[in-house]
PDB file of N, CA and C in Angstrom:
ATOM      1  N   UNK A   1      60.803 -98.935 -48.093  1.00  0.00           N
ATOM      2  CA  UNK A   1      61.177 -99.839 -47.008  1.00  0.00           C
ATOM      3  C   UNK A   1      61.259 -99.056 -45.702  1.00  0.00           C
ATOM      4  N   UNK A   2      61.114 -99.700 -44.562  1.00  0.00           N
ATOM      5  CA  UNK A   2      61.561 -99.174 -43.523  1.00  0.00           C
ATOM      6  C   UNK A   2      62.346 -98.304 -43.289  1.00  0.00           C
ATOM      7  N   UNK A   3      63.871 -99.070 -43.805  1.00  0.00           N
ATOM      8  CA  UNK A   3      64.976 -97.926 -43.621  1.00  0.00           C
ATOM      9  C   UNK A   3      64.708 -96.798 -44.208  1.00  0.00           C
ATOM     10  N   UNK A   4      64.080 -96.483 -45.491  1.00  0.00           N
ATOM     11  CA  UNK A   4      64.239 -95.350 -46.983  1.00  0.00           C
ATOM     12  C   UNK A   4      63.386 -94.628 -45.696  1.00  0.00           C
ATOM     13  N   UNK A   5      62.177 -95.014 -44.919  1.00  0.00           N
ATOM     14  CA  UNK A   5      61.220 -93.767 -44.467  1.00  0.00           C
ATOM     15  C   UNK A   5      62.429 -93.455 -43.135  1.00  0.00           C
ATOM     16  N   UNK A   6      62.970 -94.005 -42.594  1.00  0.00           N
ATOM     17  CA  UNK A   6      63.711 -93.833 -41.328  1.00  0.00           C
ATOM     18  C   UNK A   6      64.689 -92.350 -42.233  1.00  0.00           C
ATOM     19  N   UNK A   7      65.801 -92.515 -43.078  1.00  0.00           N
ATOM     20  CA  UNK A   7      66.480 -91.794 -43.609  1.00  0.00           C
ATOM     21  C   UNK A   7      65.162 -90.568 -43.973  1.00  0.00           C
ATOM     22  N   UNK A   8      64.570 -90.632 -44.153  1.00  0.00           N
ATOM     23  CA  UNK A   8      63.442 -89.241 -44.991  1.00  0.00           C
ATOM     24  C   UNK A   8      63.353 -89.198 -43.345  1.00  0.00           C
ATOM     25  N   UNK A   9      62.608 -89.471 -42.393  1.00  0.00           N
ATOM     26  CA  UNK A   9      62.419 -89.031 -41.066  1.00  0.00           C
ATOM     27  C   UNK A   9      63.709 -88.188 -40.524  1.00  0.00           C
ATOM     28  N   UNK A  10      64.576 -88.602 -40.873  1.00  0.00           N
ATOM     29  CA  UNK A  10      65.866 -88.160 -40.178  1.00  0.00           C
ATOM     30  C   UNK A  10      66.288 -86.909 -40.845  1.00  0.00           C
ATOM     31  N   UNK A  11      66.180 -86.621 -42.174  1.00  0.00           N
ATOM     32  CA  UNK A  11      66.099 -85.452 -42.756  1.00  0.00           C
ATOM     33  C   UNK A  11      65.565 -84.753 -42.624  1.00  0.00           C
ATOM     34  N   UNK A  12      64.065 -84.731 -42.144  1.00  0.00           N
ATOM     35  CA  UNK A  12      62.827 -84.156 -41.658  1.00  0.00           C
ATOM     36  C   UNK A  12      62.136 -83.525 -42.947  1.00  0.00           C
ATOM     37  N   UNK A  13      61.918 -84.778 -43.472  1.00  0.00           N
ATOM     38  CA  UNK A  13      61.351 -84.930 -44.573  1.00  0.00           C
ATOM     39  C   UNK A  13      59.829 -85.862 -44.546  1.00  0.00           C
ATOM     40  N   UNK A  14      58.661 -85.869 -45.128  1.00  0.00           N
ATOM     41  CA  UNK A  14      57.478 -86.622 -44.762  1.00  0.00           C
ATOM     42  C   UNK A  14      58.028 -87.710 -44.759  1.00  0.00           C
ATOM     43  N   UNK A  15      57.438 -88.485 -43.645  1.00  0.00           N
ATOM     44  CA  UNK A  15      57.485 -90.210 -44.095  1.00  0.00           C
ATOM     45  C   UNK A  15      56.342 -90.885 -43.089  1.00  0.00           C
ATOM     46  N   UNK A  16      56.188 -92.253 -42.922  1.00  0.00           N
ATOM     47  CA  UNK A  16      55.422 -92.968 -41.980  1.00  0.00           C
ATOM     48  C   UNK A  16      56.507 -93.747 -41.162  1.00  0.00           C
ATOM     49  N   UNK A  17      57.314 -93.443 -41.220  1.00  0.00           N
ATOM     50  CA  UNK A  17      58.340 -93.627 -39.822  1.00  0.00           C
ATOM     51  C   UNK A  17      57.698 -92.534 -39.018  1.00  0.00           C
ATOM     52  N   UNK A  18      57.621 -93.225 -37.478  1.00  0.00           N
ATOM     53  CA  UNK A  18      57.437 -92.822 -36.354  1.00  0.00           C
ATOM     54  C   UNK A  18      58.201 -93.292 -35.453  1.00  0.00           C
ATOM     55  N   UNK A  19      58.152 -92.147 -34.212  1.00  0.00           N
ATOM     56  CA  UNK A  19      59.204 -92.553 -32.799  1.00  0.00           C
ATOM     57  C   UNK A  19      59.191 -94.070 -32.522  1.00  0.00           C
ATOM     58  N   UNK A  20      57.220 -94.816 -32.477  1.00  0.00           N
ATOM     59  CA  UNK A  20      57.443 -95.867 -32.190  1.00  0.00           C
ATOM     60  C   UNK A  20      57.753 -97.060 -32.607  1.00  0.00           C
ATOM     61  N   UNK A  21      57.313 -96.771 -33.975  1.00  0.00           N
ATOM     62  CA  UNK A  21      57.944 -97.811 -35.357  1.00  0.00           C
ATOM     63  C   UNK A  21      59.538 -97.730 -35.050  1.00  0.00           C
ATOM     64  N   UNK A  22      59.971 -96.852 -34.703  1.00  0.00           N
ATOM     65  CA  UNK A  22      61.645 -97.218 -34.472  1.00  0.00           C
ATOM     66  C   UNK A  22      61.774 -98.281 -33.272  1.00  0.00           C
ATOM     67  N   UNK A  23      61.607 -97.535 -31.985  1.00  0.00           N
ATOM     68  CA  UNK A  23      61.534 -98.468 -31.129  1.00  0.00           C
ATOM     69  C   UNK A  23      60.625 -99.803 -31.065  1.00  0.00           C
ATOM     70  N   UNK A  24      60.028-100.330 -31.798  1.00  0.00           N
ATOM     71  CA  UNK A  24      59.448-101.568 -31.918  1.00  0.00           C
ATOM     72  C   UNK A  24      60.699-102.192 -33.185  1.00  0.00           C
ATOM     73  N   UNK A  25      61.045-101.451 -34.015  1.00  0.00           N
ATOM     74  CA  UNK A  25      61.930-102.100 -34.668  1.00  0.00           C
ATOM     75  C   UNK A  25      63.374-102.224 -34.074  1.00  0.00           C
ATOM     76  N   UNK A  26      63.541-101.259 -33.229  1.00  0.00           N
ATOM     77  CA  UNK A  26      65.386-101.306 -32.532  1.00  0.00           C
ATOM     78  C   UNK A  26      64.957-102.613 -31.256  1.00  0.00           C
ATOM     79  N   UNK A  27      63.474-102.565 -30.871  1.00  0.00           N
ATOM     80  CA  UNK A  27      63.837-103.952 -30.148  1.00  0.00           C
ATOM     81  C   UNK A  27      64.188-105.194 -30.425  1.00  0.00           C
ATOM     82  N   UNK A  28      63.627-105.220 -31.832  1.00  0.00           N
ATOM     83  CA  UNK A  28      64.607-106.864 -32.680  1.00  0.00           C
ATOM     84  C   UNK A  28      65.637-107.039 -32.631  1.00  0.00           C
ATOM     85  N   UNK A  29      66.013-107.391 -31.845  1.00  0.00           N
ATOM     86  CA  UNK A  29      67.662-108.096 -31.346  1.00  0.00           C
ATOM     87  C   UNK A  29      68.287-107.694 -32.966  1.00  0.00           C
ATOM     88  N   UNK A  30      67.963-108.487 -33.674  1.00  0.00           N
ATOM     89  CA  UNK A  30      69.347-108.696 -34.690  1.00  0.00           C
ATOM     90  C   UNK A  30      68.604-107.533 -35.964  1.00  0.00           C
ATOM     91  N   UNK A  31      67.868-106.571 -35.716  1.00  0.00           N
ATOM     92  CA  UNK A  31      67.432-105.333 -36.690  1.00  0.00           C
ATOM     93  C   UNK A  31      68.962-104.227 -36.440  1.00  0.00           C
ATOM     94  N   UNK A  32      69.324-103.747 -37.848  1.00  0.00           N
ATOM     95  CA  UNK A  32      69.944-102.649 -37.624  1.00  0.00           C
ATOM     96  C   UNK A  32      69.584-101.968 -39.090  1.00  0.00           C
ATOM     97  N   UNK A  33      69.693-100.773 -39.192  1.00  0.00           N
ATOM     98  CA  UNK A  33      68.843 -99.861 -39.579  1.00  0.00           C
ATOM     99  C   UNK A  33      70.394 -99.378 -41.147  1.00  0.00           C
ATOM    100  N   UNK A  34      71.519-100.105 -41.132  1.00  0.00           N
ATOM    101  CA  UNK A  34      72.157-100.309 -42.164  1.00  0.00           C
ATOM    102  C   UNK A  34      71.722-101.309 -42.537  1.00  0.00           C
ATOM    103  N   UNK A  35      71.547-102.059 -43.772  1.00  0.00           N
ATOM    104  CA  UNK A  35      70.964-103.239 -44.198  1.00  0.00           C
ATOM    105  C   UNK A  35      72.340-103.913 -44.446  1.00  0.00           C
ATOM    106  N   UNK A  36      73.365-103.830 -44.551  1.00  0.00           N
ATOM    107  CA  UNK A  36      74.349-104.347 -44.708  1.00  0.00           C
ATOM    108  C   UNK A  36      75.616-104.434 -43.182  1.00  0.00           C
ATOM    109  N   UNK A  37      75.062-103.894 -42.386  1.00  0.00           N
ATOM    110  CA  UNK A  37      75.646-103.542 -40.846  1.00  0.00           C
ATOM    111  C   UNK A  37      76.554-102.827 -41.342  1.00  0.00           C
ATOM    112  N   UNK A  38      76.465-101.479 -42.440  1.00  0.00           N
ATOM    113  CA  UNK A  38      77.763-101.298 -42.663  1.00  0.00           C
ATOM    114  C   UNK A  38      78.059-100.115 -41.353  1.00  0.00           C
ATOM    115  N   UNK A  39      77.590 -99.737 -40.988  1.00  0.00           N
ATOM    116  CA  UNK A  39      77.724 -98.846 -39.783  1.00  0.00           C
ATOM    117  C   UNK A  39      78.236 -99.494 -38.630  1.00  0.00           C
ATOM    118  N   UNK A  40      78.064-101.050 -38.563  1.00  0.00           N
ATOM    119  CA  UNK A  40      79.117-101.626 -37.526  1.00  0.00           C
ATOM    120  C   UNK A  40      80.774-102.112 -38.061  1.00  0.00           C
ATOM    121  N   UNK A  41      80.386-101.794 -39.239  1.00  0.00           N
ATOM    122  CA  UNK A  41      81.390-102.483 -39.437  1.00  0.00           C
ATOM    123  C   UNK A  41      82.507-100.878 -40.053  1.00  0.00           C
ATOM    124  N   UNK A  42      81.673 -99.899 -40.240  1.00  0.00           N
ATOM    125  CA  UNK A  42      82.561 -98.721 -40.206  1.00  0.00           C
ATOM    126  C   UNK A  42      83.171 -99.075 -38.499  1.00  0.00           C
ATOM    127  N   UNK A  43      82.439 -98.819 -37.961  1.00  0.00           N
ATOM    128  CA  UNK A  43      82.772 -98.214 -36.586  1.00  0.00           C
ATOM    129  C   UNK A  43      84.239 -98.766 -36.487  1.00  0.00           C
ATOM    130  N   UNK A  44      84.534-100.592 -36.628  1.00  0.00           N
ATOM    131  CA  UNK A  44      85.312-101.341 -36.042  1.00  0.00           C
ATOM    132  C   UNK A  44      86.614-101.075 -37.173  1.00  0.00           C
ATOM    133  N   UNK A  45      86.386-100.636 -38.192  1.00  0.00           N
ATOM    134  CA  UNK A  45      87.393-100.487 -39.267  1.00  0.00           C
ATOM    135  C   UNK A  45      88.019 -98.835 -38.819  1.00  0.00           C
ATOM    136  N   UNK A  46      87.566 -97.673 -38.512  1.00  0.00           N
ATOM    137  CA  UNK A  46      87.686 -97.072 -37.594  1.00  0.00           C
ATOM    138  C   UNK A  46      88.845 -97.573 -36.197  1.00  0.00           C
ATOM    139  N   UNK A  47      88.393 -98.057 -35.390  1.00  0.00           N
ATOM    140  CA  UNK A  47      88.877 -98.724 -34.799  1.00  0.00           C
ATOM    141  C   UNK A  47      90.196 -99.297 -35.314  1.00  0.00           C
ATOM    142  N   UNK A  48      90.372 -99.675 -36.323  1.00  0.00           N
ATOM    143  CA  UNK A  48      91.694-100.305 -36.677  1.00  0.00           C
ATOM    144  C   UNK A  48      92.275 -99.231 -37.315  1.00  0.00           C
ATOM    145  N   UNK A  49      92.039 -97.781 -38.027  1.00  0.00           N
ATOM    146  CA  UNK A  49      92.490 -97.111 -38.450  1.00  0.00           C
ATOM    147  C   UNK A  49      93.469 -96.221 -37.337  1.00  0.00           C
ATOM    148  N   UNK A  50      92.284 -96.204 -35.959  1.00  0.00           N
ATOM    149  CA  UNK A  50      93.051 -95.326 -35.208  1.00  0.00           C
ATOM    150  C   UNK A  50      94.491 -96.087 -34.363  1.00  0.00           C
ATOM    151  N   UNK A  51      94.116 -96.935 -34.128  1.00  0.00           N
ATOM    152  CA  UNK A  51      95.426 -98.069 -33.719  1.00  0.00           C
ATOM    153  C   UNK A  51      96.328 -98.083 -34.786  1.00  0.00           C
ATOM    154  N   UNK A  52      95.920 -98.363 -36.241  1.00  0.00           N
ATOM    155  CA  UNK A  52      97.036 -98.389 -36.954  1.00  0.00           C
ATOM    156  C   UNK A  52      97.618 -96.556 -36.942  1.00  0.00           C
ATOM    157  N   UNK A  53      97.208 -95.976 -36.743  1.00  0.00           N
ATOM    158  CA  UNK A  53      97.762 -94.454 -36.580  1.00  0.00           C
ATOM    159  C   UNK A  53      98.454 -94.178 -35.233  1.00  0.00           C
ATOM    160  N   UNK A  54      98.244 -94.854 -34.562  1.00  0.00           N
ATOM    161  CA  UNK A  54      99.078 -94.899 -32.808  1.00  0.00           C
ATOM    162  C   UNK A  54     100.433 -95.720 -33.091  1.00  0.00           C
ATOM    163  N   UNK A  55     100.480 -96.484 -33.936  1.00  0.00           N
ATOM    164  CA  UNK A  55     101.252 -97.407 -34.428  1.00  0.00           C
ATOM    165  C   UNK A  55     102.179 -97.213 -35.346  1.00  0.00           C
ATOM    166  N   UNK A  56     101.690 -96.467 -36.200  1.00  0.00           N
ATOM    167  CA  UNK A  56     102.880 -96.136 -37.343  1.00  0.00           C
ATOM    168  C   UNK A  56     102.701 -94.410 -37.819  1.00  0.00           C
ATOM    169  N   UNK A  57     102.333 -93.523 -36.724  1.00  0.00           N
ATOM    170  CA  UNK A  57     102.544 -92.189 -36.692  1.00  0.00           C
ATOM    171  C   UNK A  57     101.207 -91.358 -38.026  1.00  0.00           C
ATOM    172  N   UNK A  58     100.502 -92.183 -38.493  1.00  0.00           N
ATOM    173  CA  UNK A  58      99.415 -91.726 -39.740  1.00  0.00           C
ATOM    174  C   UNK A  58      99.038 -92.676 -40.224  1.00  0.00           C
ATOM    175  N   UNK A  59      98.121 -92.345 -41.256  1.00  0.00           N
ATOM    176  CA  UNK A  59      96.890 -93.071 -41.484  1.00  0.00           C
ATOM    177  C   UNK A  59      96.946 -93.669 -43.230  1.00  0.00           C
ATOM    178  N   UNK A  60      98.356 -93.287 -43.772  1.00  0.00           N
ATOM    179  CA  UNK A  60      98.574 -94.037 -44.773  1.00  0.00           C
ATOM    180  C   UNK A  60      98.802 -95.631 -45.181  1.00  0.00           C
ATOM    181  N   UNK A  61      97.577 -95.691 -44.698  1.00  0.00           N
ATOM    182  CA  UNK A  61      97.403 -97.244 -44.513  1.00  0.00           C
ATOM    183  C   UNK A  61      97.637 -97.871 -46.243  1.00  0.00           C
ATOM    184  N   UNK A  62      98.858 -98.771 -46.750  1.00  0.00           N
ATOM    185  CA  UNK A  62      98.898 -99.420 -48.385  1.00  0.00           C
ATOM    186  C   UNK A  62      97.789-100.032 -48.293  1.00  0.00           C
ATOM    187  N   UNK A  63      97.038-100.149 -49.474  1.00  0.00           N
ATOM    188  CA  UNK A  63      95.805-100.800 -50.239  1.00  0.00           C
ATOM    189  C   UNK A  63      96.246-102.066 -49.649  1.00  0.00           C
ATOM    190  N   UNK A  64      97.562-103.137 -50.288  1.00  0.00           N
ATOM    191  CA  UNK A  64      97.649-104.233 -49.427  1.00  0.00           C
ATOM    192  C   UNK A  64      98.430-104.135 -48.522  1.00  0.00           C
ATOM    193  N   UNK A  65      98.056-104.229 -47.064  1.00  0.00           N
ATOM    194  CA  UNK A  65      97.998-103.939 -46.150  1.00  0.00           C
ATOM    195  C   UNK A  65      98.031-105.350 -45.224  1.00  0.00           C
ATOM    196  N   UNK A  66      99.604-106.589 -45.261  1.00  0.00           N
ATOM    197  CA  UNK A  66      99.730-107.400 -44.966  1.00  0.00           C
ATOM    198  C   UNK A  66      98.592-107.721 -43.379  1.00  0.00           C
ATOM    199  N   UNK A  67      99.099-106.810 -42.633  1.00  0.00           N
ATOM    200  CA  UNK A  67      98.651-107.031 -41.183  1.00  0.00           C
ATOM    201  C   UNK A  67      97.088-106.948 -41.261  1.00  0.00           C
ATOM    202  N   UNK A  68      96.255-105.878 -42.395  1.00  0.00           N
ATOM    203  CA  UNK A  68      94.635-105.672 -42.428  1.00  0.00           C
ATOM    204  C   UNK A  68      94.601-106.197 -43.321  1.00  0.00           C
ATOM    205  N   UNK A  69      94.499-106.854 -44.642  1.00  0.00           N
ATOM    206  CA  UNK A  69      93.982-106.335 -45.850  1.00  0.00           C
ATOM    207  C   UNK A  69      93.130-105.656 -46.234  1.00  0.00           C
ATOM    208  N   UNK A  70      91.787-105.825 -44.944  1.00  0.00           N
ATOM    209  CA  UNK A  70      90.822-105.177 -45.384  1.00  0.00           C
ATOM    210  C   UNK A  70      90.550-103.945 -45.213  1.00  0.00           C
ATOM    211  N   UNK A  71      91.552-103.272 -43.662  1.00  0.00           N
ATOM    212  CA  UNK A  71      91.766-102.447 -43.989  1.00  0.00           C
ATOM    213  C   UNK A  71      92.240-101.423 -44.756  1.00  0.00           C
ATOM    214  N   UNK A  72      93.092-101.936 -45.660  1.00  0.00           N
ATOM    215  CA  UNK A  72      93.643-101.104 -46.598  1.00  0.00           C
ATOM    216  C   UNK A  72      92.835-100.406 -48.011  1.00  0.00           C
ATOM    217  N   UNK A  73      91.850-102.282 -48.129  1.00  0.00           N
ATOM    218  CA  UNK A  73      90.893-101.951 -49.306  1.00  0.00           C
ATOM    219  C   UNK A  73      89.986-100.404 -48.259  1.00  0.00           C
ATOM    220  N   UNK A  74      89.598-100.755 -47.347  1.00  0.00           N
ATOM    221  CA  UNK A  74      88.596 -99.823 -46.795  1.00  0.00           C
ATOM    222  C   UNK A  74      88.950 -98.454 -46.494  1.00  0.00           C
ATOM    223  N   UNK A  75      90.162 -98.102 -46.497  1.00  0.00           N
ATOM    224  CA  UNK A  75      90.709 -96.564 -46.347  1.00  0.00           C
ATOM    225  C   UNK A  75      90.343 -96.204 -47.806  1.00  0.00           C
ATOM    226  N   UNK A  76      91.176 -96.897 -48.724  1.00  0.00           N
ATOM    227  CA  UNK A  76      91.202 -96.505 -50.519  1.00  0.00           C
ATOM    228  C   UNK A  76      89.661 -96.412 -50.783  1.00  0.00           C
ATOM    229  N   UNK A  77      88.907 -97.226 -50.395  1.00  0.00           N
ATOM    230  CA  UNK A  77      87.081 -96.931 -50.615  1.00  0.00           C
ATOM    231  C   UNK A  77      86.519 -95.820 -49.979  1.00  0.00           C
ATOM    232  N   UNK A  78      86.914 -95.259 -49.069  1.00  0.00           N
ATOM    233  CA  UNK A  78      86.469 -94.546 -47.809  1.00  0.00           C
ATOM    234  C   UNK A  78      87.320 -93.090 -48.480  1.00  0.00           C
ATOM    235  N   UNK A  79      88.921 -93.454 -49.063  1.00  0.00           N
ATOM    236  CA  UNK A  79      89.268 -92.283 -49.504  1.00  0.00           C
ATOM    237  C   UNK A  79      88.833 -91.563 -50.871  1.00  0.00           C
ATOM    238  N   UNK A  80      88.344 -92.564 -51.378  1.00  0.00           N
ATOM    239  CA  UNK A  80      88.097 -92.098 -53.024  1.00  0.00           C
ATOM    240  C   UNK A  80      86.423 -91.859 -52.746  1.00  0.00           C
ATOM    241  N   UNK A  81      85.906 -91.963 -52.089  1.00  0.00           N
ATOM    242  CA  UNK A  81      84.040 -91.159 -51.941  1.00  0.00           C
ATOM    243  C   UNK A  81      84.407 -90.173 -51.120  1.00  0.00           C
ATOM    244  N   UNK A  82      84.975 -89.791 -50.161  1.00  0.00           N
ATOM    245  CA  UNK A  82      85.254 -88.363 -48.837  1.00  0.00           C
ATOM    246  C   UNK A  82      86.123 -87.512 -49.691  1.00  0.00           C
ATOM    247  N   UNK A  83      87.236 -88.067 -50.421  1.00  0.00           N
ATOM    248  CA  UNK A  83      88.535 -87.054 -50.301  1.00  0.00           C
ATOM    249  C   UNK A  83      88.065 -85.481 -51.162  1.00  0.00           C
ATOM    250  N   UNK A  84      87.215 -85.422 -52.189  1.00  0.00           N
ATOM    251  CA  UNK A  84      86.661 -84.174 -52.479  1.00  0.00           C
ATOM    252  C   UNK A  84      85.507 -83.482 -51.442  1.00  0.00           C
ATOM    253  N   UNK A  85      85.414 -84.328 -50.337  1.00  0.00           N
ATOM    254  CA  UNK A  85      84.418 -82.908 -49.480  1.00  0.00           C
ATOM    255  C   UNK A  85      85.214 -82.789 -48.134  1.00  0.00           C
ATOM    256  N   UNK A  86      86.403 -83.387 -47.901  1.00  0.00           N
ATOM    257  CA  UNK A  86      87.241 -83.135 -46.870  1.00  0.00           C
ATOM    258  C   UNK A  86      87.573 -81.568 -47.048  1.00  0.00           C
ATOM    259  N   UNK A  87      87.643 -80.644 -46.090  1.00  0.00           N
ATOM    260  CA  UNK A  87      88.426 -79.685 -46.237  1.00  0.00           C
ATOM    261  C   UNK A  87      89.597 -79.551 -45.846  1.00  0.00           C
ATOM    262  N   UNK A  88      90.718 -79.274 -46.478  1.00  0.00           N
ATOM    263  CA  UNK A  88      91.636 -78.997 -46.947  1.00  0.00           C
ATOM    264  C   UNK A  88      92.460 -79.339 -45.693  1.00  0.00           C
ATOM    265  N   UNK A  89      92.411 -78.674 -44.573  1.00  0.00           N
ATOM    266  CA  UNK A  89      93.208 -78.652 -43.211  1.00  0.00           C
ATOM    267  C   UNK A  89      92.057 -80.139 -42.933  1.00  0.00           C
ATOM    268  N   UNK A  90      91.710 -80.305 -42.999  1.00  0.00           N
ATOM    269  CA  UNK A  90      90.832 -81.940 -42.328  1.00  0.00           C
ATOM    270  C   UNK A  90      92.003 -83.074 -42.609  1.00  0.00           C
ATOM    271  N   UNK A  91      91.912 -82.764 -44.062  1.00  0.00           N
ATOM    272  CA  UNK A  91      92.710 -83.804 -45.031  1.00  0.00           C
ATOM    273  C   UNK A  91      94.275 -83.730 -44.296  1.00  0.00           C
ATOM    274  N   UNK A  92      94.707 -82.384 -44.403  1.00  0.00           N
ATOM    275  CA  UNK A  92      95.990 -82.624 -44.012  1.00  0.00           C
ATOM    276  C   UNK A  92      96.599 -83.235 -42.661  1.00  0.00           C
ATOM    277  N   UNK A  93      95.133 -82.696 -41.420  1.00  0.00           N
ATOM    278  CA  UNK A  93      95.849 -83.564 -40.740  1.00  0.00           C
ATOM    279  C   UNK A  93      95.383 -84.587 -40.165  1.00  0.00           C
ATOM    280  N   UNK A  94      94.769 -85.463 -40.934  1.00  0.00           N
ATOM    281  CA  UNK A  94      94.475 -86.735 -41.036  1.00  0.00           C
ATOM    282  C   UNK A  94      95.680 -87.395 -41.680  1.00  0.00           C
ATOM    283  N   UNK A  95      96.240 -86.896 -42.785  1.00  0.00           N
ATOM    284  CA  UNK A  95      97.143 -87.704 -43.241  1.00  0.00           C
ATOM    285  C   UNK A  95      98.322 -87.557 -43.397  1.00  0.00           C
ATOM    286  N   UNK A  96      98.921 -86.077 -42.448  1.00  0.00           N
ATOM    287  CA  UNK A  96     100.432 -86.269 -42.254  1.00  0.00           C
ATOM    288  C   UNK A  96     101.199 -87.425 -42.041  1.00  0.00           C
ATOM    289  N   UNK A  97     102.574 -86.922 -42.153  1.00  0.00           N
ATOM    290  CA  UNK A  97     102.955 -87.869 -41.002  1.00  0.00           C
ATOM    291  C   UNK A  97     103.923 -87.172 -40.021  1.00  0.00           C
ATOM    292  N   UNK A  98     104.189 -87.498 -39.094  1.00  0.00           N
ATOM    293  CA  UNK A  98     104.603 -87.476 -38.089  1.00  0.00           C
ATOM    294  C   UNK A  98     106.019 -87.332 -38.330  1.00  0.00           C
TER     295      UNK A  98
END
């Protein structure tokens, strides 16, 4: 698919992705190059992580998580694929608290 040669391009790996095959595809209004927008929708969950950390001094956001829910599912998803390649001081101070 598109995306699979975009990711091999980006690795700098062979593919038939080219500069302009991107830009003919980033001009489609509603094309994004996550097939699931999950990259917009990191960004904005992000976004609620760092507010909820301005807010309650860290990032131990509970799984249910009255005010997000979804944030909460999305830290516990986000923590259980990262938390073995975080290094050590990353981890810690991401998730002190204050």
């Amino acid at each position: 698919t598109q995306r699979e040669e975009y990711k091999l391009l980006k690795k700098g790996r062979p593919s038939s992705m080219t500069e302009d095959r991107i830009k003919r595809l980033e001009a489609i209004e509603e094309w994004v190059w996550s097939p699931h927008g999950d990259d917009v929708g990191w960004d904005v969950h992000l976004s609620e992580l760092q507010k909820y950390k301005q807010e309650h001094g860290d990032c131990l956001v509970p799984y249910i998580c009255p005010a997000n829910p979804q944030l909460g599912a999305w830290c516990l998803h986000f923590l259980s694929i990262r938390i073995a390649f975080l290094p050590k001081l990353v981890f810690e101070t991401l998730f002190k608290r204050h």
